[in-house]
C-alpha atoms as a PDB file:
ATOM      1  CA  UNK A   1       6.413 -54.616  42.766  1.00  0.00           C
ATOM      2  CA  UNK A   2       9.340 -56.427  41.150  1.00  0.00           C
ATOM      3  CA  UNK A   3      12.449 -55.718  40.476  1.00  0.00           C
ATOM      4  CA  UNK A   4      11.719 -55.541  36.279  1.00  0.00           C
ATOM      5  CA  UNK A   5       9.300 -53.046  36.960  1.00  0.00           C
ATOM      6  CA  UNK A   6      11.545 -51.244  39.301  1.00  0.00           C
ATOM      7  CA  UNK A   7      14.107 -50.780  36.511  1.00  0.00           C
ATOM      8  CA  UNK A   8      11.500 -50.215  33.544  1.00  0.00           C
ATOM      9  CA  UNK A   9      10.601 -47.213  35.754  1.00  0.00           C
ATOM     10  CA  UNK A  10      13.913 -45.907  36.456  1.00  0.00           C
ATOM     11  CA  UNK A  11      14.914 -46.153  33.218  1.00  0.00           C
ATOM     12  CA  UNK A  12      11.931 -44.236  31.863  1.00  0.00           C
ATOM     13  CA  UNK A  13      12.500 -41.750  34.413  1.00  0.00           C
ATOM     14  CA  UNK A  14      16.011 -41.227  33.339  1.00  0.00           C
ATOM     15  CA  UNK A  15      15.502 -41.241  29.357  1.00  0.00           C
ATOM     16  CA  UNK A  16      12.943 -38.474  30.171  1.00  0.00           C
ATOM     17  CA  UNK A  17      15.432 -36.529  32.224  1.00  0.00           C
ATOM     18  CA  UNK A  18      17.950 -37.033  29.581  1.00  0.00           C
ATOM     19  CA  UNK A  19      15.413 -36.119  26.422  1.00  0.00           C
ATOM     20  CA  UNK A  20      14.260 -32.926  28.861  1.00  0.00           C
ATOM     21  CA  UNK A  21      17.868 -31.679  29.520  1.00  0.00           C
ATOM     22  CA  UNK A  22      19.395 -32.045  26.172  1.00  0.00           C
ATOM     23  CA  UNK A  23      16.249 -29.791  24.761  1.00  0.00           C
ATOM     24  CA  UNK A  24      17.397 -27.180  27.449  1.00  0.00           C
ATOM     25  CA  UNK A  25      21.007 -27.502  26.131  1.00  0.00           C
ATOM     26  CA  UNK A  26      19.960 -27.403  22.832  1.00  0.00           C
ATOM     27  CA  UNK A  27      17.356 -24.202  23.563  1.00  0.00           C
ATOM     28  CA  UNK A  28      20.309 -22.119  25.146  1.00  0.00           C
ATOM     29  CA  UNK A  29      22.941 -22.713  21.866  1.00  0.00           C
ATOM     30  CA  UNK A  30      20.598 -21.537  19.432  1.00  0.00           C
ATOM     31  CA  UNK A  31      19.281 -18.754  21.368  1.00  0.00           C
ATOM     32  CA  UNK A  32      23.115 -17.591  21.914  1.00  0.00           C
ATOM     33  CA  UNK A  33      23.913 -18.227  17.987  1.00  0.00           C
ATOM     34  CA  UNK A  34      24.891 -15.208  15.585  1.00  0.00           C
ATOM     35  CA  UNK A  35      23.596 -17.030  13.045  1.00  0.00           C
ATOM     36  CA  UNK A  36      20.219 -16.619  14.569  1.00  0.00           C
ATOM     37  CA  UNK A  37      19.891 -12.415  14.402  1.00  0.00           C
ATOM     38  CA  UNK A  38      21.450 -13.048  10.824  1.00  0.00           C
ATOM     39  CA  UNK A  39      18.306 -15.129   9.983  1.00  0.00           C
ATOM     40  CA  UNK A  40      15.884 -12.742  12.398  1.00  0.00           C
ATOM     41  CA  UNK A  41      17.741  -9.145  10.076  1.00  0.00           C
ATOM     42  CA  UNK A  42      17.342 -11.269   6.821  1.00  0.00           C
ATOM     43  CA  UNK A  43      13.942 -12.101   7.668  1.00  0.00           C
ATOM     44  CA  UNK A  44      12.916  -8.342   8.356  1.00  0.00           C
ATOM     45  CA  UNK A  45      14.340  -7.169   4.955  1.00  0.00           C
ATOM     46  CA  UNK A  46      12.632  -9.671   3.079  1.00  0.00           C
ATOM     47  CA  UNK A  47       9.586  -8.723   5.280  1.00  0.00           C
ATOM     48  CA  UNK A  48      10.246  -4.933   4.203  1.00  0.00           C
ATOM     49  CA  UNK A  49      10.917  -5.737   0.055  1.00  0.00           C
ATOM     50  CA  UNK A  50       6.922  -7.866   0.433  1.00  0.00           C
ATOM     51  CA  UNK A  51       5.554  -4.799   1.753  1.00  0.00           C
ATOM     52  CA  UNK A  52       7.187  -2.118  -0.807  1.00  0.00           C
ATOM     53  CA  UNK A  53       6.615  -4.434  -3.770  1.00  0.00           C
ATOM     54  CA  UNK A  54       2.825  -4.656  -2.344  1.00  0.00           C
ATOM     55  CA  UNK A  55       2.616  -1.241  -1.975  1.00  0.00           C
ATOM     56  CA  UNK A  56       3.802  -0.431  -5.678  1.00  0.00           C
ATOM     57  CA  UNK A  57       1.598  -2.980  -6.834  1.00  0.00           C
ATOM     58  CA  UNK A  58      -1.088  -1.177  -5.167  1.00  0.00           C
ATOM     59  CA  UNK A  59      -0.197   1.765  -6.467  1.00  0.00           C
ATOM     60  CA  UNK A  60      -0.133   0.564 -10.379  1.00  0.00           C
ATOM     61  CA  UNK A  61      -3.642  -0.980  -9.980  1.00  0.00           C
ATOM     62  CA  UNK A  62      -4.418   2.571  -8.631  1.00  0.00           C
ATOM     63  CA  UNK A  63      -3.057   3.884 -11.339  1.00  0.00           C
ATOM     64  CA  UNK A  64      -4.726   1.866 -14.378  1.00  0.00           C
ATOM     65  CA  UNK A  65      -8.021   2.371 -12.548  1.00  0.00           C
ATOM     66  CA  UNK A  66      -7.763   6.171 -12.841  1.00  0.00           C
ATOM     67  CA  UNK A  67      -6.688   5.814 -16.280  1.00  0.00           C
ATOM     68  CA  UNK A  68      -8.850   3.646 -17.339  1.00  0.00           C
ATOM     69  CA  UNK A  69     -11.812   6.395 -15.513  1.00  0.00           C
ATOM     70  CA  UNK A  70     -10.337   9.470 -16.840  1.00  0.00           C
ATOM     71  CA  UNK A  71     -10.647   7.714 -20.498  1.00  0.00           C
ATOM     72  CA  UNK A  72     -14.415   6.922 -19.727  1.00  0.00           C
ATOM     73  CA  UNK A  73     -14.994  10.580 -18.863  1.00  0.00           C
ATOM     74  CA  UNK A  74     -13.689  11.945 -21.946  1.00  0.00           C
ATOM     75  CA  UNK A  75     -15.210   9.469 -23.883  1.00  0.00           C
ATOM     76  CA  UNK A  76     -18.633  10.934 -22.595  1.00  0.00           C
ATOM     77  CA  UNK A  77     -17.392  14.512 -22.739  1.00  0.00           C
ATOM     78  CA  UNK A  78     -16.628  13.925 -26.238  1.00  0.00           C
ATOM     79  CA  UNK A  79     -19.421  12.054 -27.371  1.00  0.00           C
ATOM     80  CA  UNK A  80     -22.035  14.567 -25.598  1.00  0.00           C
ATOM     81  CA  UNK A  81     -20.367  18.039 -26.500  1.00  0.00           C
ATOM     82  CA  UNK A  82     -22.812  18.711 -29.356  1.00  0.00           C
ATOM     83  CA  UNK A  83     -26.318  16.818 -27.665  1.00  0.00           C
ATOM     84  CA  UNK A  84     -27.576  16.625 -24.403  1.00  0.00           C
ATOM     85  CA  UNK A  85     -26.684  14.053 -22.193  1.00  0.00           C
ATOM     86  CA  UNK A  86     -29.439  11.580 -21.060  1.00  0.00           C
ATOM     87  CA  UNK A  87     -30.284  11.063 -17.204  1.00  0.00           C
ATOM     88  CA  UNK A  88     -28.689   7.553 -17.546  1.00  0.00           C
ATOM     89  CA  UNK A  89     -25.161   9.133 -18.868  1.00  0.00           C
ATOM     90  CA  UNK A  90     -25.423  12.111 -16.590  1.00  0.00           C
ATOM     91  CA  UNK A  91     -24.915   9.777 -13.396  1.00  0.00           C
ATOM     92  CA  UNK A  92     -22.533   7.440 -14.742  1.00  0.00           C
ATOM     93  CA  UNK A  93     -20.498  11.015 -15.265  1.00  0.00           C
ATOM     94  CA  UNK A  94     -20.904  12.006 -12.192  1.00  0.00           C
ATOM     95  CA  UNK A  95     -20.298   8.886 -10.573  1.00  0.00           C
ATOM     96  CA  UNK A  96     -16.838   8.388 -12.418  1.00  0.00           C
ATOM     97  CA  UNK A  97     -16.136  12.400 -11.738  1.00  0.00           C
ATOM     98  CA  UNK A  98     -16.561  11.231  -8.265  1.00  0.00           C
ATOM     99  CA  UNK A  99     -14.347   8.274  -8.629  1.00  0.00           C
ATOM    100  CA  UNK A 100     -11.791   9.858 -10.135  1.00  0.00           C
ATOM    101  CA  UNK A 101     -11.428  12.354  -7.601  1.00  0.00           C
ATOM    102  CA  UNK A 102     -11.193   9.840  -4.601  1.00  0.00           C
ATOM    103  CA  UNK A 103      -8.859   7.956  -6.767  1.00  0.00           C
ATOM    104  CA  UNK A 104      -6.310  11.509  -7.669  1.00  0.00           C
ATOM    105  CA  UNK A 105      -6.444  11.403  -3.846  1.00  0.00           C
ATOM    106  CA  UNK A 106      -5.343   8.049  -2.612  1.00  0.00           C
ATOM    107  CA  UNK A 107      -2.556   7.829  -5.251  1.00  0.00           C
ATOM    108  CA  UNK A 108      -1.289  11.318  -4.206  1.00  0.00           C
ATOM    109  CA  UNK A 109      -1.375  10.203  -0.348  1.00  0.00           C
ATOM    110  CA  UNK A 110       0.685   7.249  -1.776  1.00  0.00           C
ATOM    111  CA  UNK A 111       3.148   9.057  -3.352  1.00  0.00           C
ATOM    112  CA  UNK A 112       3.896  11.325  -0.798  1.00  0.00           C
ATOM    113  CA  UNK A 113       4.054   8.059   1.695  1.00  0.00           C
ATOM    114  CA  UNK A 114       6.760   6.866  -1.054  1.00  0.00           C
ATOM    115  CA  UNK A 115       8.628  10.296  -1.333  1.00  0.00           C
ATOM    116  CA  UNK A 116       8.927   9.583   2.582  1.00  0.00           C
ATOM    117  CA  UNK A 117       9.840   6.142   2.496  1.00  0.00           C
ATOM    118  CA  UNK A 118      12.578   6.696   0.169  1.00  0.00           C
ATOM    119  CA  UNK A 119      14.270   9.691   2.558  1.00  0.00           C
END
């Protein structure tokens, strides 16, 4: 082995030592900077406003669903008051009496989820 090759290696060695303990140094000033939690709280409210504004969204789809049900069964109702309903419209009524139901139920589970939210 030479004495080039000797160096080469030593010098490799000791940029990698260098490159390795400056990462350390680095590591250990941002873990001990304020500005870090800032970021982390920041991060967790924005996290928190997503999630609310999904909910609501969820909630208004919710909403014009039921609506847009409720509308469909009084439509039937009033169209069949005076005649007989046929099989056909008798199970798309029930079917959307069912609907509507389940739906009355989610949105009241999510209001009471937002009535506890908010306190």
């Amino acid at each position: 082995m030479s004495i080039k090759k000797v160096g080469v290696y030593l010098s490799c060695l000791t940029a990698a030592i260098t490159i390795i303990g400056s990462l350390y140094f680095l590591d250990i000033k941002w873990e001990e900077s304020p500005a870090i939690d800032k970021l982390q709280g920041t991060v967790i409210f924005l996290k928190e406003q997503v999630n609310f504004q999904g909910d609501r969204l969820d909630q208004k789809l919710l909403q014009d669903r039921t609506d847009w049900v409720q509308e469909r069964i009084f439509l039937l109702e009033d169209r069949h008051t005076k005649i007989e309903m046929p099989q056909t419209i008798k199970e798309e009524y029930r079917k959307l009496k069912i609907e509507l139901k389940l739906n009355l139920d989610k949105l009241k589970s999510l209001w009471i989820k937002d009535v506890k939210n908010s306190n």
